[in-house]
C-alpha atoms as a PDB file:
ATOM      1  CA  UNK A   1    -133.556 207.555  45.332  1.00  0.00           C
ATOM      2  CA  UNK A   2    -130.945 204.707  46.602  1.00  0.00           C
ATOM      3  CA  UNK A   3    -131.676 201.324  46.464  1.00  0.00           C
ATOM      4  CA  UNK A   4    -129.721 198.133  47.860  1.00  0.00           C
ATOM      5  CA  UNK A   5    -130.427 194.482  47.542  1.00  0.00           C
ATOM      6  CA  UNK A   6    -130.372 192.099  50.870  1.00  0.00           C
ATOM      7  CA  UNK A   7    -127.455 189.852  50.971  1.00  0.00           C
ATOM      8  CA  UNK A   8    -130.001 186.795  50.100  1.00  0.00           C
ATOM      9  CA  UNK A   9    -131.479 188.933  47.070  1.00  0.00           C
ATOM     10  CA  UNK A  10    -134.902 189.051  48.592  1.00  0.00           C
ATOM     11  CA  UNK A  11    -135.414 192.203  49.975  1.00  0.00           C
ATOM     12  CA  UNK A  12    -134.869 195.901  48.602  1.00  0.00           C
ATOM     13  CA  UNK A  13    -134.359 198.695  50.632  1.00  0.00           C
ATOM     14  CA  UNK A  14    -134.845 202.395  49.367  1.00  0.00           C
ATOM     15  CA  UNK A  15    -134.958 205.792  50.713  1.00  0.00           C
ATOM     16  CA  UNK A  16    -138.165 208.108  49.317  1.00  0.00           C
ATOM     17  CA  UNK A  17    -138.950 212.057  50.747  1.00  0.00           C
ATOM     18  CA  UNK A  18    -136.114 211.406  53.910  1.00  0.00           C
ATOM     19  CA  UNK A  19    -137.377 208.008  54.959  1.00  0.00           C
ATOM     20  CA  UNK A  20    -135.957 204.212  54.431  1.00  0.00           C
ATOM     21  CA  UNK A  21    -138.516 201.737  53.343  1.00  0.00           C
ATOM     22  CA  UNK A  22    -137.921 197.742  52.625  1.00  0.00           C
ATOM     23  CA  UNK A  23    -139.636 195.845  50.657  1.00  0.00           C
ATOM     24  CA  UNK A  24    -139.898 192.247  49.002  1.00  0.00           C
ATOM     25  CA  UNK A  25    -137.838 192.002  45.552  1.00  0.00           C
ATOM     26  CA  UNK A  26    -140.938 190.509  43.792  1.00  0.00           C
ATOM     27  CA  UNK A  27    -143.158 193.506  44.567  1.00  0.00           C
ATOM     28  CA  UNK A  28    -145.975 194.038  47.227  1.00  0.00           C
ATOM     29  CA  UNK A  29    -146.210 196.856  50.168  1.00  0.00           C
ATOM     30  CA  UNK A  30    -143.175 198.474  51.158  1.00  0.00           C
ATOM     31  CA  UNK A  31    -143.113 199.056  55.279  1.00  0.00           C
ATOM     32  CA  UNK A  32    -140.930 201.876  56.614  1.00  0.00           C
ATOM     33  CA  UNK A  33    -137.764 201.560  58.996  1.00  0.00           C
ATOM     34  CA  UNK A  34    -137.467 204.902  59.800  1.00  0.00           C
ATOM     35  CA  UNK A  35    -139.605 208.131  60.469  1.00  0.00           C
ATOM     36  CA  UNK A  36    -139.403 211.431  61.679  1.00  0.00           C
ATOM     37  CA  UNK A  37    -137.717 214.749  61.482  1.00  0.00           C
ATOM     38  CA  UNK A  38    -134.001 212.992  60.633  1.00  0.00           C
ATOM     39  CA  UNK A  39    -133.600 213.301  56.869  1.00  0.00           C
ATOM     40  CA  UNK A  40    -132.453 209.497  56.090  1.00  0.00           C
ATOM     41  CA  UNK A  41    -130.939 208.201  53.095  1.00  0.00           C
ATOM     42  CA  UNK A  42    -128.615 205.917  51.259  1.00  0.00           C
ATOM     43  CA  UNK A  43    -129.793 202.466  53.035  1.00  0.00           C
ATOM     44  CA  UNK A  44    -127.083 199.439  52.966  1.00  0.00           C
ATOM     45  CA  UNK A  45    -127.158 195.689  54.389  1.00  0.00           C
ATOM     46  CA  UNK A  46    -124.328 194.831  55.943  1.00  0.00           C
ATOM     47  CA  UNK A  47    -123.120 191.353  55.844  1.00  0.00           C
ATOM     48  CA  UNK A  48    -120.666 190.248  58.258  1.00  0.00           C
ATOM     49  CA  UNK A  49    -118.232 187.081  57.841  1.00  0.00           C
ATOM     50  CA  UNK A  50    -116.667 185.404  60.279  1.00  0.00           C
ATOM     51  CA  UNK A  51    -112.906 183.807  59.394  1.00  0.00           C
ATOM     52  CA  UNK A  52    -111.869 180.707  60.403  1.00  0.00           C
END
């Protein structure tokens, strides 16, 4: 299982049996982002900056 924490630390995101579920830090129900035949794993956030 991989795990990553949302750039504003309130949201997990995991992968469980080939899936990618989020879900609050503090606990509750986790809801899944993907689904289907694809086998998908290792979920990141990706925070983007902008220079000035």
């Amino acid at each position: 299982m991989n795990v990553d924490v949302s750039p504003d630390g309130r949201t997990l995101a995991f992968d469980l049996l080939g899936d990618i579920y989020t879900m609050p830090v503090g606990g509750g129900k986790a809801t899944a982002i993907t689904h289907g035949m694809a086998f998908d794993a290792q979920p990141a956030f990706l925070e983007l900056f902008l220079g000035c």
